[in-house]
N, C-alpha and C. Protein backbone atom coordinates (compact mmCIF):
# COMPACT_ATOMS: atom_id res chain seq x y z
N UNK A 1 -163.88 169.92 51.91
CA UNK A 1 -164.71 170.31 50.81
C UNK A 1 -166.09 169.71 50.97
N UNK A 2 -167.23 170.49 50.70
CA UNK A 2 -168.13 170.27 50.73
C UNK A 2 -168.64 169.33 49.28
N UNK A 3 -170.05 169.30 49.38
CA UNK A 3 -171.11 167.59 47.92
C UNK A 3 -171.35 169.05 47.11
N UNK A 4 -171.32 170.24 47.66
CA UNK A 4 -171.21 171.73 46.37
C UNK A 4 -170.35 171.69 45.94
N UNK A 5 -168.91 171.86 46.80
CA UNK A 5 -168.16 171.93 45.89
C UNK A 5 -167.54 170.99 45.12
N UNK A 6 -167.68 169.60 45.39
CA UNK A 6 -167.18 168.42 44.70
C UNK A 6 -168.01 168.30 43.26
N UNK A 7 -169.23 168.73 43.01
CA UNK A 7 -169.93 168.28 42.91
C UNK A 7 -169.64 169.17 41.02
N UNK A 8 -168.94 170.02 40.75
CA UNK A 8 -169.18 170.59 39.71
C UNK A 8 -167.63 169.51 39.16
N UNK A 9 -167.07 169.45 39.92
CA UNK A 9 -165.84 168.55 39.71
C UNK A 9 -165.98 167.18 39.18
N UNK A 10 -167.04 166.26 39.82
CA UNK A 10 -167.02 165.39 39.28
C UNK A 10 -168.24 165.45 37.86
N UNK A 11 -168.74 166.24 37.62
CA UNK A 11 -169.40 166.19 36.42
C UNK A 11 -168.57 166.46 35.23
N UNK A 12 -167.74 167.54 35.32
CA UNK A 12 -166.89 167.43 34.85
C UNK A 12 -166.12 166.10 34.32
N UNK A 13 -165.49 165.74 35.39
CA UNK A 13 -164.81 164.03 34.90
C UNK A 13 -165.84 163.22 34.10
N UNK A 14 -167.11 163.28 34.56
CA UNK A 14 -167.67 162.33 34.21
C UNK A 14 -168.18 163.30 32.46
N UNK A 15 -168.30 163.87 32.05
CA UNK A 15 -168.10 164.28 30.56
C UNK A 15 -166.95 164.36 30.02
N UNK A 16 -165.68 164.46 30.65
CA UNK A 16 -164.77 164.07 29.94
C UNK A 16 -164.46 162.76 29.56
N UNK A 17 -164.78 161.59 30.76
CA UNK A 17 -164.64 160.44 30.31
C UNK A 17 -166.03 159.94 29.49
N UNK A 18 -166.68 160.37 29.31
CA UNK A 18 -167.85 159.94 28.09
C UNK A 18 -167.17 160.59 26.89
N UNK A 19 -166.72 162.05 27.07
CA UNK A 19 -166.18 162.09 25.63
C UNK A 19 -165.09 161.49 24.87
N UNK A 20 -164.47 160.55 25.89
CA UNK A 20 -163.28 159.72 25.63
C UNK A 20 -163.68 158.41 25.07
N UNK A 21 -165.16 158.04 25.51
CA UNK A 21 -165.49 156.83 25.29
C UNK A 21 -166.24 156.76 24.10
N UNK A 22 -166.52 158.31 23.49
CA UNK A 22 -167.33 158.51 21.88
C UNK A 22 -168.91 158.62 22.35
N UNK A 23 -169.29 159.10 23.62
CA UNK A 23 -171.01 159.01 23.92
C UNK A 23 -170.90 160.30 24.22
N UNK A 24 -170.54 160.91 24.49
CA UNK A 24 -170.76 162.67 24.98
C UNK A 24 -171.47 163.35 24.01
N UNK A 25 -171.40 164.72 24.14
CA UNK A 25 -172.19 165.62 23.24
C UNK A 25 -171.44 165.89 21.75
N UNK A 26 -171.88 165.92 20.61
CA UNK A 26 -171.55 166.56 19.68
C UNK A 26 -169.75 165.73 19.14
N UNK A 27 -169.98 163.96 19.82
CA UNK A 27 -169.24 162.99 19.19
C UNK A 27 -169.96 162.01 18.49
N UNK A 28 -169.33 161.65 17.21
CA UNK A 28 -169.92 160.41 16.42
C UNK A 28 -168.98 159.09 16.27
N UNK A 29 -169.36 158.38 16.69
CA UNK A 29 -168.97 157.00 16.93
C UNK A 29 -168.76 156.50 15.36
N UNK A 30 -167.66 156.20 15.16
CA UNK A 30 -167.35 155.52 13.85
C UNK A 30 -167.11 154.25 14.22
N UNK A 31 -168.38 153.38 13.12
CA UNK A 31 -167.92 151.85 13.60
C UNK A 31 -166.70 151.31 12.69
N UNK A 32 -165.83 150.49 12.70
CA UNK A 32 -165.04 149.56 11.86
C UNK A 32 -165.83 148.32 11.62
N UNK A 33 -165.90 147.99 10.19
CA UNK A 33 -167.00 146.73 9.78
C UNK A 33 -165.82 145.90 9.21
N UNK A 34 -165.52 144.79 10.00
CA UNK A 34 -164.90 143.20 9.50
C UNK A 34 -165.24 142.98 8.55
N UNK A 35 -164.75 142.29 7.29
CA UNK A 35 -165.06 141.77 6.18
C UNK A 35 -164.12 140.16 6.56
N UNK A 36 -164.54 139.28 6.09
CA UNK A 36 -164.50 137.70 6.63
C UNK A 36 -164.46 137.12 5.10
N UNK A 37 -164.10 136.23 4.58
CA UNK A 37 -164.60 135.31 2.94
C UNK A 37 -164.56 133.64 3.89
N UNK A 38 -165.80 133.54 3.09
CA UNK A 38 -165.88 131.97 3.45
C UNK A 38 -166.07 131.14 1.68
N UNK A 39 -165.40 130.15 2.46
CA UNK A 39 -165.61 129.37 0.84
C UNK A 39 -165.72 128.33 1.89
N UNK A 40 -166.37 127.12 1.00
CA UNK A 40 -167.08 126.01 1.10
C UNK A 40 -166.96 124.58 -0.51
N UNK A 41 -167.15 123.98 0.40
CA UNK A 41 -166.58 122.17 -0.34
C UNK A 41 -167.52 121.07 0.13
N UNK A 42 -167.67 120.17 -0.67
CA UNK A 42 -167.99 118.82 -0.62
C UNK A 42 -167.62 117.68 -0.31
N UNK A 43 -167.42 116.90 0.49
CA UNK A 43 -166.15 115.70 0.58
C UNK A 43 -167.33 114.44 -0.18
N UNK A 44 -166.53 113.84 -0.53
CA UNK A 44 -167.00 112.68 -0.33
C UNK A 44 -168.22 112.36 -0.23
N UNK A 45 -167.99 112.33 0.97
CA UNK A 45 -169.48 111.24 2.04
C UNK A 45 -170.57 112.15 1.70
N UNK A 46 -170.32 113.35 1.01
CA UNK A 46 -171.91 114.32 0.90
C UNK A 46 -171.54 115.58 1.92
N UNK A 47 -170.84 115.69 2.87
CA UNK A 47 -170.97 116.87 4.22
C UNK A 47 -170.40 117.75 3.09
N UNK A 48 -170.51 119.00 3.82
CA UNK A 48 -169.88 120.25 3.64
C UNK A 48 -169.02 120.74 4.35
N UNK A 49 -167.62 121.05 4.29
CA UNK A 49 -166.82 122.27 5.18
C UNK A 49 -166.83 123.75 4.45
N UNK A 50 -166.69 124.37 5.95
CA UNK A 50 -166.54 125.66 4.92
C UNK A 50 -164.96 126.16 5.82
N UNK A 51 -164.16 126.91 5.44
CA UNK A 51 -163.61 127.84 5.93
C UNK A 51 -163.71 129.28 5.97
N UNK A 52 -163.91 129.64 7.59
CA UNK A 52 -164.25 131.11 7.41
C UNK A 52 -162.85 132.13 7.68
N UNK A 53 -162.42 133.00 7.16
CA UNK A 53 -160.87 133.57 6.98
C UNK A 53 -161.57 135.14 6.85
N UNK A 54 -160.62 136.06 7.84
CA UNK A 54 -160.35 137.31 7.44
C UNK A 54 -159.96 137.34 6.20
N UNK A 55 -160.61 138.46 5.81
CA UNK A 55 -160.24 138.98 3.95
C UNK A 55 -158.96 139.30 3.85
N UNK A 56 -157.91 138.62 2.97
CA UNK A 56 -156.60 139.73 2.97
C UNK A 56 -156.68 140.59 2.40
N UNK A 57 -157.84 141.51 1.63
CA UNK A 57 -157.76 143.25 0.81
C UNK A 57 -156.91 142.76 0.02
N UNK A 58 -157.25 141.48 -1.04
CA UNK A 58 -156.74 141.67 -2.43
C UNK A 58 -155.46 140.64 -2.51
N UNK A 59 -154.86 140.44 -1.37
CA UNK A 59 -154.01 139.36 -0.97
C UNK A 59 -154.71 137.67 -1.94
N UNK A 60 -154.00 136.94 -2.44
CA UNK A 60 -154.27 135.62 -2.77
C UNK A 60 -154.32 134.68 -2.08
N UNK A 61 -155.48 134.31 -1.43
CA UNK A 61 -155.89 133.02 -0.45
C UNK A 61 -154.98 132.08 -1.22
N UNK A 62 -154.52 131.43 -0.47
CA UNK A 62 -153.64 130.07 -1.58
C UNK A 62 -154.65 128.85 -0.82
N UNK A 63 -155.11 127.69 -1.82
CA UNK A 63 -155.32 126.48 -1.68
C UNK A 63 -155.16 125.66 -0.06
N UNK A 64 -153.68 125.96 0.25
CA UNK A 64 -153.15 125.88 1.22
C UNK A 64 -153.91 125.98 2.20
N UNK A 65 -154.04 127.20 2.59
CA UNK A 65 -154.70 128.04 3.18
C UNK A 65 -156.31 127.84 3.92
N UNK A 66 -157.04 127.54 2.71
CA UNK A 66 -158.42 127.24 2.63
C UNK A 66 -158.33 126.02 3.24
N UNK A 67 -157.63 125.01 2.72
CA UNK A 67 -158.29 123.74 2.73
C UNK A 67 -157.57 123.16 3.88
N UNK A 68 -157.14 123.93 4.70
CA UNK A 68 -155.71 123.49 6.04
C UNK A 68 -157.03 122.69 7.06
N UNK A 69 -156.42 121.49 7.54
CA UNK A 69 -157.76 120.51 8.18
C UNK A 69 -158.38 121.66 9.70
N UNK A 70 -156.50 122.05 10.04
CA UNK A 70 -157.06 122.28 11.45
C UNK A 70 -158.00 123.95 12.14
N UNK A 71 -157.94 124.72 10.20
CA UNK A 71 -159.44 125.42 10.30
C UNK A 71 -160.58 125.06 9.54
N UNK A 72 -160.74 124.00 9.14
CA UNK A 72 -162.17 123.65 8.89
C UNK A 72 -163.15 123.72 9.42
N UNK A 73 -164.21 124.07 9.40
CA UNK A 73 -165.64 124.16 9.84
C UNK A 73 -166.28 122.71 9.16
N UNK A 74 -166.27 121.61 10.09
CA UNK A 74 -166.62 120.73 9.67
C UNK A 74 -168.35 120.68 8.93
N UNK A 75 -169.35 121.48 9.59
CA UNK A 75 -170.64 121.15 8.96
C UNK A 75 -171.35 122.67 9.61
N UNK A 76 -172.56 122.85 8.94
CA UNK A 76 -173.24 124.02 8.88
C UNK A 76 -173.19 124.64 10.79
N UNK A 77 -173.52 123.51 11.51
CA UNK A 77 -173.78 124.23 13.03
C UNK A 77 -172.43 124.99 13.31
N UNK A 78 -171.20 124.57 12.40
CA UNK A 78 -170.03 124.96 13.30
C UNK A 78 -169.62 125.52 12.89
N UNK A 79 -170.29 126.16 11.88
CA UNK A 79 -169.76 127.56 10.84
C UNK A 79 -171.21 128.60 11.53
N UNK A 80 -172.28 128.00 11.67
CA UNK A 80 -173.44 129.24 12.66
C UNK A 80 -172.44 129.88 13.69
N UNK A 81 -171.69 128.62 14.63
CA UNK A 81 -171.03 128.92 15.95
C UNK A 81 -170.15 130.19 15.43
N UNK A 82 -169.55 129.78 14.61
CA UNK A 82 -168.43 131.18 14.18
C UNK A 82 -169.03 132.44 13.87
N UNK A 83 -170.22 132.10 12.75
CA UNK A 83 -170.68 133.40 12.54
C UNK A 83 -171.26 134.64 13.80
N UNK A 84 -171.55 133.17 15.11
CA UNK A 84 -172.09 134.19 15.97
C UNK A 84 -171.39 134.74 16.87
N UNK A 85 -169.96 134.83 16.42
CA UNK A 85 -168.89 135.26 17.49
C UNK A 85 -168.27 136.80 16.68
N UNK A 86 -168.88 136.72 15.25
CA UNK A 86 -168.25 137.98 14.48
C UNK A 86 -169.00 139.27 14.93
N UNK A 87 -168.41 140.53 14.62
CA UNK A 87 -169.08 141.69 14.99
C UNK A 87 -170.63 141.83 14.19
N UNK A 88 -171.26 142.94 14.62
CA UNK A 88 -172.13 143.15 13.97
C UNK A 88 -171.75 144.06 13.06
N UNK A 89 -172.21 143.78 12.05
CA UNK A 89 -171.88 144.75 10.92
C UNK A 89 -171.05 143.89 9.33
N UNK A 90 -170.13 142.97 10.08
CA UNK A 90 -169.42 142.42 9.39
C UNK A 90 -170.21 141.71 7.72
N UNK A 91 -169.04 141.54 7.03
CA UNK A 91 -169.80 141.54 5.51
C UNK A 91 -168.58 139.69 4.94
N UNK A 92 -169.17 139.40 4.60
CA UNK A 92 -168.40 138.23 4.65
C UNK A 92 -168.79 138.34 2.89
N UNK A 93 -167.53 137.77 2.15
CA UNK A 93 -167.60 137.45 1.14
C UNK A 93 -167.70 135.88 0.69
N UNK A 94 -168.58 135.06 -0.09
CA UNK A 94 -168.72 133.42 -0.38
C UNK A 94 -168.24 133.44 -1.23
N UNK A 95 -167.41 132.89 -1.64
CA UNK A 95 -166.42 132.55 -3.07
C UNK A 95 -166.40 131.08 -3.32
N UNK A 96 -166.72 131.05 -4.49
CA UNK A 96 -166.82 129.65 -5.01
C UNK A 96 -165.36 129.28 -5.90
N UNK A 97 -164.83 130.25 -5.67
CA UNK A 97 -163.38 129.86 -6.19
C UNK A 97 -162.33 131.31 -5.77
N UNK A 98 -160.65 130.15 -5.95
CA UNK A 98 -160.03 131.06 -5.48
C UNK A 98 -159.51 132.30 -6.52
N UNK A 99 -159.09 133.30 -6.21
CA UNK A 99 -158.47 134.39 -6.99
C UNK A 99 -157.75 134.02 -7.75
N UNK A 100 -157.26 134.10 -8.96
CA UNK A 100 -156.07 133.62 -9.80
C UNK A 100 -155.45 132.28 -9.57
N UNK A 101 -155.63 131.38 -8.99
CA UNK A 101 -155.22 130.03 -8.71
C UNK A 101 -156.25 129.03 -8.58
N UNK A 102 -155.79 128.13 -9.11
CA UNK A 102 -156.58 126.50 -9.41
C UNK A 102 -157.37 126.58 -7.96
N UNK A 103 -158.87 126.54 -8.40
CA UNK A 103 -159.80 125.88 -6.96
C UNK A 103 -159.63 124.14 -7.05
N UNK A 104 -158.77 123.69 -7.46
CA UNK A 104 -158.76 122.38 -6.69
C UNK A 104 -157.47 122.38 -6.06
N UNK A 105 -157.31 121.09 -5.24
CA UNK A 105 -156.26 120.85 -4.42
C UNK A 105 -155.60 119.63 -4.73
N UNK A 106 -154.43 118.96 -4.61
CA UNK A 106 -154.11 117.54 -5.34
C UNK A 106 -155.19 116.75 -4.36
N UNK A 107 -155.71 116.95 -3.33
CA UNK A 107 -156.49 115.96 -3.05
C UNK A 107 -157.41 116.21 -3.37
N UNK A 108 -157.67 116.71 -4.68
CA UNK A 108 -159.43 117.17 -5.68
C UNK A 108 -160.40 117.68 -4.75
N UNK A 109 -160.27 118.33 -3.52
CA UNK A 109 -161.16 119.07 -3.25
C UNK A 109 -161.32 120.21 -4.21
N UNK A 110 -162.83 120.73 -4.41
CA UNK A 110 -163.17 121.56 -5.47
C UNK A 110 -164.22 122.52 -4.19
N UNK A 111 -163.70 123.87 -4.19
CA UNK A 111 -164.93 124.65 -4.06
C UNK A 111 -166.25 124.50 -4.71
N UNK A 112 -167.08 124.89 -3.87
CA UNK A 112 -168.97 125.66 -4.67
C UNK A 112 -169.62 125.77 -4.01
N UNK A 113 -170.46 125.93 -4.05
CA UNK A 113 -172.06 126.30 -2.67
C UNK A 113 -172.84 125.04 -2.72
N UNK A 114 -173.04 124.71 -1.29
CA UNK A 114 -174.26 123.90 -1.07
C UNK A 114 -175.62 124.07 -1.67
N UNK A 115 -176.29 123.25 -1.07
CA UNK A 115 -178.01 123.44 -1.98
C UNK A 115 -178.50 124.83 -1.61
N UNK A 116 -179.48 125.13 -2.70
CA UNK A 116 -180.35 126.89 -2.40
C UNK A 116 -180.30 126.67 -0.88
N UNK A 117 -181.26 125.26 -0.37
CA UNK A 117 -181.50 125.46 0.86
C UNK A 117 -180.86 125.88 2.13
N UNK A 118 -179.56 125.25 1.94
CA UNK A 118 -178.38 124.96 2.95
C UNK A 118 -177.86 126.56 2.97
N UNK A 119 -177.80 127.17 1.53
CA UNK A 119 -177.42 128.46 1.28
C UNK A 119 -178.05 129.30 1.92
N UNK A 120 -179.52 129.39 1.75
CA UNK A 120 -180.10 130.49 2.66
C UNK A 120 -180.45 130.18 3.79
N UNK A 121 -180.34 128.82 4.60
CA UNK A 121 -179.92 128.37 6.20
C UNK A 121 -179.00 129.71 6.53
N UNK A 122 -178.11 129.63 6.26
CA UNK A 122 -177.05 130.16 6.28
C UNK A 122 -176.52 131.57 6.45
N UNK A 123 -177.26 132.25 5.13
CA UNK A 123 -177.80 133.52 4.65
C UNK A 123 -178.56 133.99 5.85
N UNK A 124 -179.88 133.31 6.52
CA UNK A 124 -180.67 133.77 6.99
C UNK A 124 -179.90 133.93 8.28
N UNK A 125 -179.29 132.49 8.80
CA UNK A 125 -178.77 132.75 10.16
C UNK A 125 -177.76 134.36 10.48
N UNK A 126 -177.07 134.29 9.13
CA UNK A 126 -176.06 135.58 9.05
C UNK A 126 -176.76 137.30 9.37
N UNK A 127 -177.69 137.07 8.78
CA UNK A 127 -178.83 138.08 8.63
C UNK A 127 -179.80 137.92 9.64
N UNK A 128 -179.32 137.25 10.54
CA UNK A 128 -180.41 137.18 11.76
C UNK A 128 -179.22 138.21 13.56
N UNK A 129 -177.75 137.70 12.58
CA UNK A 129 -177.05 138.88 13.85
C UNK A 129 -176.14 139.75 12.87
N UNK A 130 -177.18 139.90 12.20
CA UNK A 130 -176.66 141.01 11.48
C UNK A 130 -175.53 141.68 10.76
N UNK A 131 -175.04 140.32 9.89
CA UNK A 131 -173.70 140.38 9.19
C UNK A 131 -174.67 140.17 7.70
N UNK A 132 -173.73 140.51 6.90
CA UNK A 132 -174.35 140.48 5.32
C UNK A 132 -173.40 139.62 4.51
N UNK A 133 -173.93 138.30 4.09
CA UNK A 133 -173.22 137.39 3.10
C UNK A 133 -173.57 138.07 1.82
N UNK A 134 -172.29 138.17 0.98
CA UNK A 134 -172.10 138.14 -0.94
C UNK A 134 -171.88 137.20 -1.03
N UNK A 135 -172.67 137.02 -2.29
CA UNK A 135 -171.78 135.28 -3.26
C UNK A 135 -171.36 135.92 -3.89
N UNK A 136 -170.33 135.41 -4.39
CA UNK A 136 -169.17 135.85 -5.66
C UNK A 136 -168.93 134.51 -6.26
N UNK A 137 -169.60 134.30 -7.65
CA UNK A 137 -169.22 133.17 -7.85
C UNK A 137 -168.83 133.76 -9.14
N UNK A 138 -167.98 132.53 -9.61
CA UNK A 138 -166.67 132.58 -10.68
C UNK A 138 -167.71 132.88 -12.27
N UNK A 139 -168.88 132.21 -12.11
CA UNK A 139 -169.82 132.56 -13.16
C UNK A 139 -170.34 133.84 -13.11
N UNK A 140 -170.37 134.65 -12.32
CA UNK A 140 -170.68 136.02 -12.38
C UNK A 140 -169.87 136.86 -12.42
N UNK A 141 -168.50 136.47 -13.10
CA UNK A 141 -167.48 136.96 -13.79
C UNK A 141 -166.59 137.91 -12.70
N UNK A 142 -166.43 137.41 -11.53
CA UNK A 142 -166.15 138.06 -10.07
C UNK A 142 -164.75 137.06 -10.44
């Protein structure tokens, strides 16, 4: 076989496998957008943890859950690190408290948000790869 006759053959393949991959002609790429909830705490000494958790869609984060040591995000750089590993698109919800159950823990950790400042650190970094933080706080009747 001749580069003529191969040649209508592999164009072929090569539009079928683009249309497989969603780039071809007259396909639209549907993205899936992650939704993430982070809540955040105070210890003590002044630091902040936050935990960042896939959303369960309505599921009840339990106490448990949140405040488990070995996913903590000990301080702001190591909650940036996470944020910059999420998709683009993703929408993270901030909750200053949990769904239907006590935001404290017997060891009195209490959810809430850090300072404005620390908040829009945060905000901005999120919005810099292009994920979108909500606050939902318990005073805005959320």
């Amino acid at each position: 076989m001749s580069i003529s006759q191969i040649a209508p053959y592999a164009i072929c393949c090569m539009g079928i496998a683009l249309c497989a991959l969603g780039q071809g002609p007259n396909t639209t790429k549907q993205m899936v957008y992650a939704s993430y909830e982070l809540y955040s705490w105070q210890e003590g000494n002044g630091t902040w943890n936050f935990r960042l958790t896939p959303s369960p869609s309505g599921v009840n984060v339990s106490a448990e859950q949140v405040f488990d040591k070995k996913y903590v995000l000990s301080d702001v750089g190591v909650l940036k690190r996470e944020l910059s590993r999420l998709p683009v698109g993703t929408t993270i919800y901030w909750l200053d408290h949990l769904t239907g159950i006590p935001h404290e823990t017997k060891d009195k950790a209490k959810l809430g948000y850090p300072t404005s400042k620390m908040v829009q650190e945060i905000r901005h970094y999120a919005e810099a790869h292009k994920i979108k933080v909500e606050m939902l706080s318990r005073e805005d009747g959320h």
